[in-house]
PDB file of N, CA and C in Angstrom:
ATOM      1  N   UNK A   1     114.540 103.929 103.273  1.00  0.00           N
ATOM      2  CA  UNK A   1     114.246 103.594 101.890  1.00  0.00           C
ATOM      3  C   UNK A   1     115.362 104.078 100.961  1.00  0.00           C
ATOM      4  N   UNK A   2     115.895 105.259 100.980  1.00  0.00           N
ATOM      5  CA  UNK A   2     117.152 105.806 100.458  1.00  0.00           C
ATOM      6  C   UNK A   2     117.765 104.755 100.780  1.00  0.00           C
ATOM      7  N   UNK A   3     118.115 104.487 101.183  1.00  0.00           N
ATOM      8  CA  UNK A   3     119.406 103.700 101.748  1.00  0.00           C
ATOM      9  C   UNK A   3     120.029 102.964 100.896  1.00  0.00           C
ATOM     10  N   UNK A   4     118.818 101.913 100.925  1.00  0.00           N
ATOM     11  CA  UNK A   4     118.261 101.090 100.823  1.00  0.00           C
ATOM     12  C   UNK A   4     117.896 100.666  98.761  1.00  0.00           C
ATOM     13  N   UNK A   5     117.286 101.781  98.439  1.00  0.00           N
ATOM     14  CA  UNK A   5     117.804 101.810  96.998  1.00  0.00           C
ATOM     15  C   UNK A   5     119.355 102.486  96.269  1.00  0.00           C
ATOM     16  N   UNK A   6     120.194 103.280  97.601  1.00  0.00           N
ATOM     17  CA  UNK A   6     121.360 103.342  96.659  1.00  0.00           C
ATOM     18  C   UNK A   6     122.054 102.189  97.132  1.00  0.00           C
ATOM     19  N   UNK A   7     122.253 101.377  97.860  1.00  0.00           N
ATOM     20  CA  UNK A   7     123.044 100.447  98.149  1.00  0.00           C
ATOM     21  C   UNK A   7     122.624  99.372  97.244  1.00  0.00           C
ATOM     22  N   UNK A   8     121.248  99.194  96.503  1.00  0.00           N
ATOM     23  CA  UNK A   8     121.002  98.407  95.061  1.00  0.00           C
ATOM     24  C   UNK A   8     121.567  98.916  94.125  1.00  0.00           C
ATOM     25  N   UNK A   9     121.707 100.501  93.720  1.00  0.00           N
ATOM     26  CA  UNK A   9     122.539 101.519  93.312  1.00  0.00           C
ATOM     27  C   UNK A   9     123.447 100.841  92.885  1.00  0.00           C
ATOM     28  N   UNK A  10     124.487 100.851  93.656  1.00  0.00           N
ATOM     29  CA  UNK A  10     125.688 101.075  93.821  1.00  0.00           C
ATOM     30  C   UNK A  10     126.659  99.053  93.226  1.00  0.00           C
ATOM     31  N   UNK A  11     125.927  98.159  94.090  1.00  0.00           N
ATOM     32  CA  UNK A  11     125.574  97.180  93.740  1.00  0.00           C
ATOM     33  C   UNK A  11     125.270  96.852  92.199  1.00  0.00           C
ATOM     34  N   UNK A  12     124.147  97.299  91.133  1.00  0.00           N
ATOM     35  CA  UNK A  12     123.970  97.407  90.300  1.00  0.00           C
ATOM     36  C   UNK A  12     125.387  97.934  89.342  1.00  0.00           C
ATOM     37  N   UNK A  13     126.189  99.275  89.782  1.00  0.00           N
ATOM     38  CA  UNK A  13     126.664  99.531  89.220  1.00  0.00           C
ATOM     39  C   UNK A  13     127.965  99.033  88.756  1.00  0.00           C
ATOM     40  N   UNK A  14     128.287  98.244  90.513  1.00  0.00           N
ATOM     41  CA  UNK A  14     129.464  97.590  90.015  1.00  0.00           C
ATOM     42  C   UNK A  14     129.459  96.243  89.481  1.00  0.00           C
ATOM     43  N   UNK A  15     128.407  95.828  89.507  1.00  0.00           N
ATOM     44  CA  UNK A  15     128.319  94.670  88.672  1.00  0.00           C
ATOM     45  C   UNK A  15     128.565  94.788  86.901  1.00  0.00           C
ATOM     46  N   UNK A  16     127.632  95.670  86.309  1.00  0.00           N
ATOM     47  CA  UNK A  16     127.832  96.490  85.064  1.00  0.00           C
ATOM     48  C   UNK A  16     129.544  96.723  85.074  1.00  0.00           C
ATOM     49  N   UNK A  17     129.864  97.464  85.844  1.00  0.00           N
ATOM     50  CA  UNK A  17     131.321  97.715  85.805  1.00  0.00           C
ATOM     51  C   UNK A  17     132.356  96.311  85.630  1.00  0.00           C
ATOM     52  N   UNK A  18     132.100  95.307  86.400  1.00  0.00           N
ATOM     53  CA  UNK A  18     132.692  94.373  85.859  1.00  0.00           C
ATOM     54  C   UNK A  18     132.459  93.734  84.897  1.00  0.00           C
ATOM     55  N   UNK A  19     131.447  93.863  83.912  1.00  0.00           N
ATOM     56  CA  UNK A  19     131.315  93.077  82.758  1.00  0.00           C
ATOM     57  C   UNK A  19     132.031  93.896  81.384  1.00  0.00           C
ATOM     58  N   UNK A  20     131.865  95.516  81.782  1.00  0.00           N
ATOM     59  CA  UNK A  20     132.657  96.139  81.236  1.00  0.00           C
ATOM     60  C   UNK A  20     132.936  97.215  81.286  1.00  0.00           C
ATOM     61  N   UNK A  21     134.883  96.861  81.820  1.00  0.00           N
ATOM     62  CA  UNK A  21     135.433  97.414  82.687  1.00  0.00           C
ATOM     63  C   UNK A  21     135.847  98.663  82.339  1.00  0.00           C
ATOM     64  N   UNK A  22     136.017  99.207  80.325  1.00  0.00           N
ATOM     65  CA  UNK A  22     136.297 100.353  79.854  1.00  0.00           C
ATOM     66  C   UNK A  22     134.885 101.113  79.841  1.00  0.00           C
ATOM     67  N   UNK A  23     134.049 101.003  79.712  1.00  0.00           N
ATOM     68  CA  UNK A  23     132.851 101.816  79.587  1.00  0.00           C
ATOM     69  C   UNK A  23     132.636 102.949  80.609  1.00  0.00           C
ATOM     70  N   UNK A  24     133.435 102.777  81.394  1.00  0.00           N
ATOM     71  CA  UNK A  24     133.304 104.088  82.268  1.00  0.00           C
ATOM     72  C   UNK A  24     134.860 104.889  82.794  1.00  0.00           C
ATOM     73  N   UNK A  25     135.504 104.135  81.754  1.00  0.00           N
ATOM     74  CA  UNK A  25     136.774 105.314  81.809  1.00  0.00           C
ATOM     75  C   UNK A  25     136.688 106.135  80.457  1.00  0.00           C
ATOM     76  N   UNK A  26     137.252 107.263  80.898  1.00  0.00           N
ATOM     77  CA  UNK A  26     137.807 108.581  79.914  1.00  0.00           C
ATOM     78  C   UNK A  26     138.893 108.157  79.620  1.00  0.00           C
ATOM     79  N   UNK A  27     138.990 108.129  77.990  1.00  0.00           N
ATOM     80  CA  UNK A  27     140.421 107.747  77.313  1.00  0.00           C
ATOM     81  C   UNK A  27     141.562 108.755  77.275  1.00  0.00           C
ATOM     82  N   UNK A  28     140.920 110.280  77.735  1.00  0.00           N
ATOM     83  CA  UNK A  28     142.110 111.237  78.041  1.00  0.00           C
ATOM     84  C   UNK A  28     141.219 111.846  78.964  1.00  0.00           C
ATOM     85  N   UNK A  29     142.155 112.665  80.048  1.00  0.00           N
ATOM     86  CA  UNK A  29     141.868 113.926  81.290  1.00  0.00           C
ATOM     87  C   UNK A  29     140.654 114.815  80.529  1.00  0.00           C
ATOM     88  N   UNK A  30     139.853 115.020  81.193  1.00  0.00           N
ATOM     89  CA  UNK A  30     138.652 115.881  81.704  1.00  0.00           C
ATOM     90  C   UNK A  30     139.923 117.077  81.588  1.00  0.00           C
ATOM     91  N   UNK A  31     138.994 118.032  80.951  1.00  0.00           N
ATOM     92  CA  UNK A  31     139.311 119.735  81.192  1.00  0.00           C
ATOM     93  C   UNK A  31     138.328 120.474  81.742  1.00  0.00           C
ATOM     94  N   UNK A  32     138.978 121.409  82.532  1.00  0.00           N
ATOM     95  CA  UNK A  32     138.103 122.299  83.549  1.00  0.00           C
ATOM     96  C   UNK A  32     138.338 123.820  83.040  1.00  0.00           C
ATOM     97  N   UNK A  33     137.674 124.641  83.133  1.00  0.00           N
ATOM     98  CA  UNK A  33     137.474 126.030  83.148  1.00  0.00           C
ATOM     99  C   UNK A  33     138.239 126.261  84.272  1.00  0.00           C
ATOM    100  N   UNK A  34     138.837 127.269  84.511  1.00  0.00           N
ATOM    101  CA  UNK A  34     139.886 127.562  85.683  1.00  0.00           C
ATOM    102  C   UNK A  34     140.100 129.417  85.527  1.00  0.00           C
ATOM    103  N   UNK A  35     140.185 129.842  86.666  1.00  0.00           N
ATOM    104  CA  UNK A  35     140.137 131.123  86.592  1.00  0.00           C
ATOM    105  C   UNK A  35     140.375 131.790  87.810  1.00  0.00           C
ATOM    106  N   UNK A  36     140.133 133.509  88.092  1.00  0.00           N
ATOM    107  CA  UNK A  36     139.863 133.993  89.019  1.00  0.00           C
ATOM    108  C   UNK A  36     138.685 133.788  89.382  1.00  0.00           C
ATOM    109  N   UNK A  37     138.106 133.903  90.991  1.00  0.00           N
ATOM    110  CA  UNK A  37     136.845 133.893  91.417  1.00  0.00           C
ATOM    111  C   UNK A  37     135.684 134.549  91.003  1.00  0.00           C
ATOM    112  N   UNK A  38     136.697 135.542  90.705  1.00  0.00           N
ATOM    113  CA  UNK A  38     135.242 136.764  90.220  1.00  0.00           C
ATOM    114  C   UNK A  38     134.903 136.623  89.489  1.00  0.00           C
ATOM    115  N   UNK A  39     135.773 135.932  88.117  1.00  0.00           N
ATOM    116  CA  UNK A  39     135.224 135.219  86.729  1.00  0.00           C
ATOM    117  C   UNK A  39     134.370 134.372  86.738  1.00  0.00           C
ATOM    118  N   UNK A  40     135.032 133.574  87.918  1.00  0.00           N
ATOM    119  CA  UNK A  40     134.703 131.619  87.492  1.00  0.00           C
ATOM    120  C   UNK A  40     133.209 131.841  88.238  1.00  0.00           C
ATOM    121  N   UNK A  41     132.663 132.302  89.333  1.00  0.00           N
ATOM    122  CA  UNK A  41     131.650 132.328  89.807  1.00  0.00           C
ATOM    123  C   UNK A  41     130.519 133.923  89.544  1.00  0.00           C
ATOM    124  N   UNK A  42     130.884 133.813  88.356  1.00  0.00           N
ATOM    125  CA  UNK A  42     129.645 134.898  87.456  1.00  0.00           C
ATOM    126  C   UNK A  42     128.743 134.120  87.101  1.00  0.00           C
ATOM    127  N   UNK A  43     128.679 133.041  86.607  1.00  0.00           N
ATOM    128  CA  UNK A  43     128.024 132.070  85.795  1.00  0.00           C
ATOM    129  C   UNK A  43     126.987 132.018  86.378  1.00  0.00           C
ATOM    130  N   UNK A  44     126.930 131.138  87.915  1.00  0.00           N
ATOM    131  CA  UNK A  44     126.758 131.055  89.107  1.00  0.00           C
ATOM    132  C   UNK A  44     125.527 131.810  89.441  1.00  0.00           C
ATOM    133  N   UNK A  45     126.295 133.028  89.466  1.00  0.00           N
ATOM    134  CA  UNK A  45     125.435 134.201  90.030  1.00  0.00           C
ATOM    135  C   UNK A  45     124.412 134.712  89.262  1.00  0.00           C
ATOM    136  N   UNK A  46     124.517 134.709  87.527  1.00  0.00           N
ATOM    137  CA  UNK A  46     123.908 134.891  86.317  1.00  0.00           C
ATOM    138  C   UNK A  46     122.829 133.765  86.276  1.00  0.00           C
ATOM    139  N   UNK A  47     122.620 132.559  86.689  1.00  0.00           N
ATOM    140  CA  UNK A  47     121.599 131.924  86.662  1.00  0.00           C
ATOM    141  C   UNK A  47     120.943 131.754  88.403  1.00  0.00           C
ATOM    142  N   UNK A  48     121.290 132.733  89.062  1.00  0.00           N
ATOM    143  CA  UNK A  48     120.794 132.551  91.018  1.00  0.00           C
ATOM    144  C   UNK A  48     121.034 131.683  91.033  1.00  0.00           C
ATOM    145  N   UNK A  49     122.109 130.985  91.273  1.00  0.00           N
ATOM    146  CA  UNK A  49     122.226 129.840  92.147  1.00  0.00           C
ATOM    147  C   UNK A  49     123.197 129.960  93.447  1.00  0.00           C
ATOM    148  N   UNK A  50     122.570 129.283  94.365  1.00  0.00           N
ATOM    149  CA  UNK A  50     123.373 129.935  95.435  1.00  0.00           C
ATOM    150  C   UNK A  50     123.878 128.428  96.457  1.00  0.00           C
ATOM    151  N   UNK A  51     124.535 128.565  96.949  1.00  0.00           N
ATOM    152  CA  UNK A  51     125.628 127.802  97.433  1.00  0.00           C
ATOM    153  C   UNK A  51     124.492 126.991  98.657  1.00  0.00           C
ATOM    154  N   UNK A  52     124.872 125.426  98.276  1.00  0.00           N
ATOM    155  CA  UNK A  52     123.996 124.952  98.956  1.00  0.00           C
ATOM    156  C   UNK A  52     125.256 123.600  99.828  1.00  0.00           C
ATOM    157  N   UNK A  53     126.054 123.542  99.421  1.00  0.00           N
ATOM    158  CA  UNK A  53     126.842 122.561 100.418  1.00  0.00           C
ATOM    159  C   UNK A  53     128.940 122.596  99.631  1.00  0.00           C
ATOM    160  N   UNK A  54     129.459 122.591 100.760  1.00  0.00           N
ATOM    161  CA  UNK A  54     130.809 122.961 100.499  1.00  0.00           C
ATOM    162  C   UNK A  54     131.627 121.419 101.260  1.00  0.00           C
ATOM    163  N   UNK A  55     132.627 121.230 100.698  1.00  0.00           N
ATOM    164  CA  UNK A  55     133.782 120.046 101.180  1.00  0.00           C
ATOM    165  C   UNK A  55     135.214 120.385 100.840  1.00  0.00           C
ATOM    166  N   UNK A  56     135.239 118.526 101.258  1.00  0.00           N
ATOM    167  CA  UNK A  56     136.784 118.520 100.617  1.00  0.00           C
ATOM    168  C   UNK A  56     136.893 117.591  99.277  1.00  0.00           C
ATOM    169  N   UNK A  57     137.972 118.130  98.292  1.00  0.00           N
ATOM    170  CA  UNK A  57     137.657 117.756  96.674  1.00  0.00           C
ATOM    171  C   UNK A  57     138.880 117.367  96.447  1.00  0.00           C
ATOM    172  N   UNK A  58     139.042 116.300  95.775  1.00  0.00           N
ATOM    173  CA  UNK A  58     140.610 116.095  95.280  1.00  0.00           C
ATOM    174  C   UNK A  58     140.358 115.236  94.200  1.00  0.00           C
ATOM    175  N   UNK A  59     140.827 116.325  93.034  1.00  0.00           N
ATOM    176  CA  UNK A  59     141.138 115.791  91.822  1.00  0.00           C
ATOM    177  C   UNK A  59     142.684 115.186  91.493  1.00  0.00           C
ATOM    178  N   UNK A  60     142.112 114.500  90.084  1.00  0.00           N
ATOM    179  CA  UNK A  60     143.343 113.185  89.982  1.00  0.00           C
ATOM    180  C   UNK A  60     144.205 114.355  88.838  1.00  0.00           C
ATOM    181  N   UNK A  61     145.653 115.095  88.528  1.00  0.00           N
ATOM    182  CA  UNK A  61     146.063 115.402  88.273  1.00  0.00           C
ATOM    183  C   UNK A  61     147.088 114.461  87.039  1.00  0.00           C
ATOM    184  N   UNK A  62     146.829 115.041  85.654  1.00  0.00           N
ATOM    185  CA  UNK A  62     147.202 113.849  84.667  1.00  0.00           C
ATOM    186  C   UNK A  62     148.174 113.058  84.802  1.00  0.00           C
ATOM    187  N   UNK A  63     149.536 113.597  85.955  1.00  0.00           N
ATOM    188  CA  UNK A  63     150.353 112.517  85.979  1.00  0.00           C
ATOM    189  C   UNK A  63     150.081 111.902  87.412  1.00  0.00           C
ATOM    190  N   UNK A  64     148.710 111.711  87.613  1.00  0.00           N
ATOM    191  CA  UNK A  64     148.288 110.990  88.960  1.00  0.00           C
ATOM    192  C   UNK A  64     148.328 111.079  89.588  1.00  0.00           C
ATOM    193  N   UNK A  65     148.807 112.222  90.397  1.00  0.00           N
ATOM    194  CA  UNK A  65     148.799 112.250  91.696  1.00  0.00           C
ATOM    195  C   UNK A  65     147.465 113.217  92.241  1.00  0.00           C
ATOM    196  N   UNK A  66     147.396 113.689  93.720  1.00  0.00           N
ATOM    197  CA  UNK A  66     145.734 113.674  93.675  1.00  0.00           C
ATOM    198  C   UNK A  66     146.411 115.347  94.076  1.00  0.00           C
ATOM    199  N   UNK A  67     145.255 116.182  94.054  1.00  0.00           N
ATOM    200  CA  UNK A  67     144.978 117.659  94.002  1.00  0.00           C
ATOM    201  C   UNK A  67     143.833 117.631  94.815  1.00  0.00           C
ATOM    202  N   UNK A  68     144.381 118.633  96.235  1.00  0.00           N
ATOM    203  CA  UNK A  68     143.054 118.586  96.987  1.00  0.00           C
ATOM    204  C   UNK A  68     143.154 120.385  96.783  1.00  0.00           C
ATOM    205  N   UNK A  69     141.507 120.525  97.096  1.00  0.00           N
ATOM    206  CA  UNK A  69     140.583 121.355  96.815  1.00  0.00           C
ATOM    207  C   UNK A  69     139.773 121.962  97.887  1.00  0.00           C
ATOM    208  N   UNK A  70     139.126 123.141  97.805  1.00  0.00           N
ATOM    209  CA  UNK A  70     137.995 123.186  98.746  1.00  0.00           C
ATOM    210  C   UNK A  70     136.859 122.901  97.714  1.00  0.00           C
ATOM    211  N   UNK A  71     135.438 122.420  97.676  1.00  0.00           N
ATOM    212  CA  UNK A  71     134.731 122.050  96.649  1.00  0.00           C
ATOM    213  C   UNK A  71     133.485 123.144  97.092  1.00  0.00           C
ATOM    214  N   UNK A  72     132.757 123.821  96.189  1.00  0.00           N
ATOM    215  CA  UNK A  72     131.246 124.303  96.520  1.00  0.00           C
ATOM    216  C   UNK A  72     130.469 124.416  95.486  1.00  0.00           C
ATOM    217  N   UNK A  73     129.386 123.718  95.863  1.00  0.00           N
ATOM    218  CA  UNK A  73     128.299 123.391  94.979  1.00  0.00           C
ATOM    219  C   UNK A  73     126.877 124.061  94.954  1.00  0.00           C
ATOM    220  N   UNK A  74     127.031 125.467  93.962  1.00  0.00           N
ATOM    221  CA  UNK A  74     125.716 126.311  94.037  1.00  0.00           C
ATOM    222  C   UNK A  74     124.583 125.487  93.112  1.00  0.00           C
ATOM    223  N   UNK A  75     122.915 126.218  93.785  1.00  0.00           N
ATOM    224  CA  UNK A  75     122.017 125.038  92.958  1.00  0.00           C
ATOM    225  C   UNK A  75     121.394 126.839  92.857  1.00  0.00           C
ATOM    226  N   UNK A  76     119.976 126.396  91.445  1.00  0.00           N
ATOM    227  CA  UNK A  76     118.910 127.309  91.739  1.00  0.00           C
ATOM    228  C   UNK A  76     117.717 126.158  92.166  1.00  0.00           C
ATOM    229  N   UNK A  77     117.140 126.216  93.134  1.00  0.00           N
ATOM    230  CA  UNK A  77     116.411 125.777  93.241  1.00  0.00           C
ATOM    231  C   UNK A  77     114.833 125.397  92.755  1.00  0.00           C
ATOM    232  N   UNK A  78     114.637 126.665  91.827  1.00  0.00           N
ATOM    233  CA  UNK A  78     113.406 127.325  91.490  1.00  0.00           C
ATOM    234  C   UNK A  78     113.791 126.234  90.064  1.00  0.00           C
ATOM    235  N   UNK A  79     115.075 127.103  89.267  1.00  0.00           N
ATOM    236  CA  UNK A  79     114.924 126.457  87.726  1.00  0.00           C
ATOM    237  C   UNK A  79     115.625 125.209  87.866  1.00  0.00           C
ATOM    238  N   UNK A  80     116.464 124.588  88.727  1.00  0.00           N
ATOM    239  CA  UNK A  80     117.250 123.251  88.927  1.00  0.00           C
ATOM    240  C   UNK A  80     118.396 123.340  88.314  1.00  0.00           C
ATOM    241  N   UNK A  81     118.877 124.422  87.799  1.00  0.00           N
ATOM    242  CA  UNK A  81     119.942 124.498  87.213  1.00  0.00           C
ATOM    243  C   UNK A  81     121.309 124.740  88.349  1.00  0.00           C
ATOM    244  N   UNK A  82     122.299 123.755  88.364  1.00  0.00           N
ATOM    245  CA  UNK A  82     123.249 124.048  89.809  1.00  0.00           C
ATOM    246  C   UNK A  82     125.364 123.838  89.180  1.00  0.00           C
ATOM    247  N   UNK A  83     125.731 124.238  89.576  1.00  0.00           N
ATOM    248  CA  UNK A  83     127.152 123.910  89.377  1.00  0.00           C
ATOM    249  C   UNK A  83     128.167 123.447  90.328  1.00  0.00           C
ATOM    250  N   UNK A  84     129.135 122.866  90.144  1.00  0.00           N
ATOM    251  CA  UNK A  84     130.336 122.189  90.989  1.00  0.00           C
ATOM    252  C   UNK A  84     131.456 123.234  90.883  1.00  0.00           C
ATOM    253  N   UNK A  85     132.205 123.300  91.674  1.00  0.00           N
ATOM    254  CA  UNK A  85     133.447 124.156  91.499  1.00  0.00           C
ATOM    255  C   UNK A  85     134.553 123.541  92.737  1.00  0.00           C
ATOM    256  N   UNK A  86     135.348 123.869  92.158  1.00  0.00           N
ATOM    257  CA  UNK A  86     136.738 123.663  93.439  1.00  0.00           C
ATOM    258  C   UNK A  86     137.964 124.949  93.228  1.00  0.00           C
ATOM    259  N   UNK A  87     138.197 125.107  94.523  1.00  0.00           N
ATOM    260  CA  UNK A  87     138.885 126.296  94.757  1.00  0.00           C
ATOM    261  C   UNK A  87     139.990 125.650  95.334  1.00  0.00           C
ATOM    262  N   UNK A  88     141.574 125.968  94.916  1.00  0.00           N
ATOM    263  CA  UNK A  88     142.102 125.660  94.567  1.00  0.00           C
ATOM    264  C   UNK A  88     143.491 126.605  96.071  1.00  0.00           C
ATOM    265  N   UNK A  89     144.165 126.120  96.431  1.00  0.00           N
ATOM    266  CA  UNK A  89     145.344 127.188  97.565  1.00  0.00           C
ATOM    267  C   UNK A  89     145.703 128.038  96.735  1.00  0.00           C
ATOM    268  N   UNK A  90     145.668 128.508  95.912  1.00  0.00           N
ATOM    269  CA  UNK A  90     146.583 129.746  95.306  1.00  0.00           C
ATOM    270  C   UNK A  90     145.583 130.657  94.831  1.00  0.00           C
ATOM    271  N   UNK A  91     143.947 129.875  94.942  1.00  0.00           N
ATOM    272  CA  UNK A  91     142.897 131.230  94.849  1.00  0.00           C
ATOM    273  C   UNK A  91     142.369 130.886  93.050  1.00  0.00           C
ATOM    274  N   UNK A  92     142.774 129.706  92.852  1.00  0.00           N
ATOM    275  CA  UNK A  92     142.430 129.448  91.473  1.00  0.00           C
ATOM    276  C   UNK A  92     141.056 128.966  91.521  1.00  0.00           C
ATOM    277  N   UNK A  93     139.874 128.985  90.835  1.00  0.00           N
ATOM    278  CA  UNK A  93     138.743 128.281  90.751  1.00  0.00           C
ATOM    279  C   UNK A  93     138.377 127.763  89.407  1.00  0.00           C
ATOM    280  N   UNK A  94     137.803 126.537  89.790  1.00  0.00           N
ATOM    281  CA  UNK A  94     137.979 125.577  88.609  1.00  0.00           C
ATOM    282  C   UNK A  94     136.748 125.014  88.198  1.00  0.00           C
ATOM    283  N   UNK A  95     135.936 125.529  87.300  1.00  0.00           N
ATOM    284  CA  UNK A  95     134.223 124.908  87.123  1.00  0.00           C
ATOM    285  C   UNK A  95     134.576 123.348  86.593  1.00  0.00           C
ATOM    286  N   UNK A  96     134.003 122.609  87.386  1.00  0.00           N
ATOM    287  CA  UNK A  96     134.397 121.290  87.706  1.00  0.00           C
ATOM    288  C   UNK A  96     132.976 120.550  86.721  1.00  0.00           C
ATOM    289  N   UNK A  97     131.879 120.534  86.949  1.00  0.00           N
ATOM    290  CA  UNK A  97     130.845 120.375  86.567  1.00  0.00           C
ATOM    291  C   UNK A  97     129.669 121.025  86.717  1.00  0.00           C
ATOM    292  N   UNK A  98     128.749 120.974  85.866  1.00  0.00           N
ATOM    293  CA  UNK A  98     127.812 121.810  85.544  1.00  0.00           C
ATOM    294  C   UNK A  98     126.538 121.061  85.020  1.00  0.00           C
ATOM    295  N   UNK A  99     125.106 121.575  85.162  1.00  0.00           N
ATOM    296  CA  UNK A  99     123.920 121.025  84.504  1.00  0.00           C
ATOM    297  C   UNK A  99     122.523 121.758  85.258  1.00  0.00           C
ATOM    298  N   UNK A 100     121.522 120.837  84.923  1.00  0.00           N
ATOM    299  CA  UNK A 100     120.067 121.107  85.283  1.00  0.00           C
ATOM    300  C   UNK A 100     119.485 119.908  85.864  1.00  0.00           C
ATOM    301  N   UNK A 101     118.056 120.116  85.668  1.00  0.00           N
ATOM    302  CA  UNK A 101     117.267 119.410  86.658  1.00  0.00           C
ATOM    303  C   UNK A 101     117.666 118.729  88.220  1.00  0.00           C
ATOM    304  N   UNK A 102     118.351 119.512  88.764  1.00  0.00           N
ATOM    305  CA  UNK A 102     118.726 119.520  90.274  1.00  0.00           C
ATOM    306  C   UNK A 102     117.701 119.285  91.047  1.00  0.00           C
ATOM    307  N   UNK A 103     117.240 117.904  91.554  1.00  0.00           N
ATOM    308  CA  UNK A 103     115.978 117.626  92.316  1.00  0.00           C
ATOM    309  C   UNK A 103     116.477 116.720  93.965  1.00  0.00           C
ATOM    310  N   UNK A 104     115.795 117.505  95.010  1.00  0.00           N
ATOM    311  CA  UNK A 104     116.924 116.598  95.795  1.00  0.00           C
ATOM    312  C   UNK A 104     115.738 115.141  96.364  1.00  0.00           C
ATOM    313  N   UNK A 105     116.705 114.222  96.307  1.00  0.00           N
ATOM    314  CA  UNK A 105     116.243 112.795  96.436  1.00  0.00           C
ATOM    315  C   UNK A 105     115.329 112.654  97.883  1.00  0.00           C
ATOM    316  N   UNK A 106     114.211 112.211  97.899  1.00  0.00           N
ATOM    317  CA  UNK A 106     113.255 112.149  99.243  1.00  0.00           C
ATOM    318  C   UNK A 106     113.238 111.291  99.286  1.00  0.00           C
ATOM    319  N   UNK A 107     113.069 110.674 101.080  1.00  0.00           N
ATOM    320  CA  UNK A 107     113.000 109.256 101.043  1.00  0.00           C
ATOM    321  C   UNK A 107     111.522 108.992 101.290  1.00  0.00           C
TER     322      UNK A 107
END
């Protein structure tokens, strides 16, 4: 059933996307919070959220070329409040995105 509604998802979206094609670009670069670890993942720790799945992340760097990452994504489960981050080879961490109501999708 998941499947099955994101592949209408997804479908849906790019249809929208072709009718109009600026509505989902940013007219300038996204800024990130960037820091040491111990900084960047206080936040984190200040609302319990704890690390629920880690990858690989590669952001688009303003003169385009791509920036890979390690990515980890803490949630609280209790209040739904969860964050994105990417950690960076030189030990930089970068709060990537952030929010609430974190509910995970059942099929």
């Amino acid at each position: 059933m998941f499947r099955l509604v994101y592949a209408a998802t997804v479908a849906l979206a790019s249809v929208a996307h072709a009718q109009q094609p600026d509505s989902l670009k940013f007219d300038i670069y996204t800024m990130h919070e960037c820091g040491p670890s111990m900084i960047m993942f206080m936040e984190a720790l200040e609302y319990a959220e704890e690390p629920l799945f880690e990858g690989r992340n590669i952001l688009v760097a303003p003169d385009g070329s791509p920036v890979v990452g390690e990515m980890f994504f803490t949630v609280n489960q209790t209040t739904g409040y969860w964050s994105f981050f990417t950690v960076f080879q030189d030990g930089t961490v970068c709060l990537i995105s952030y929010g609430n109501a974190f509910s995970p999708i059942v099929d």
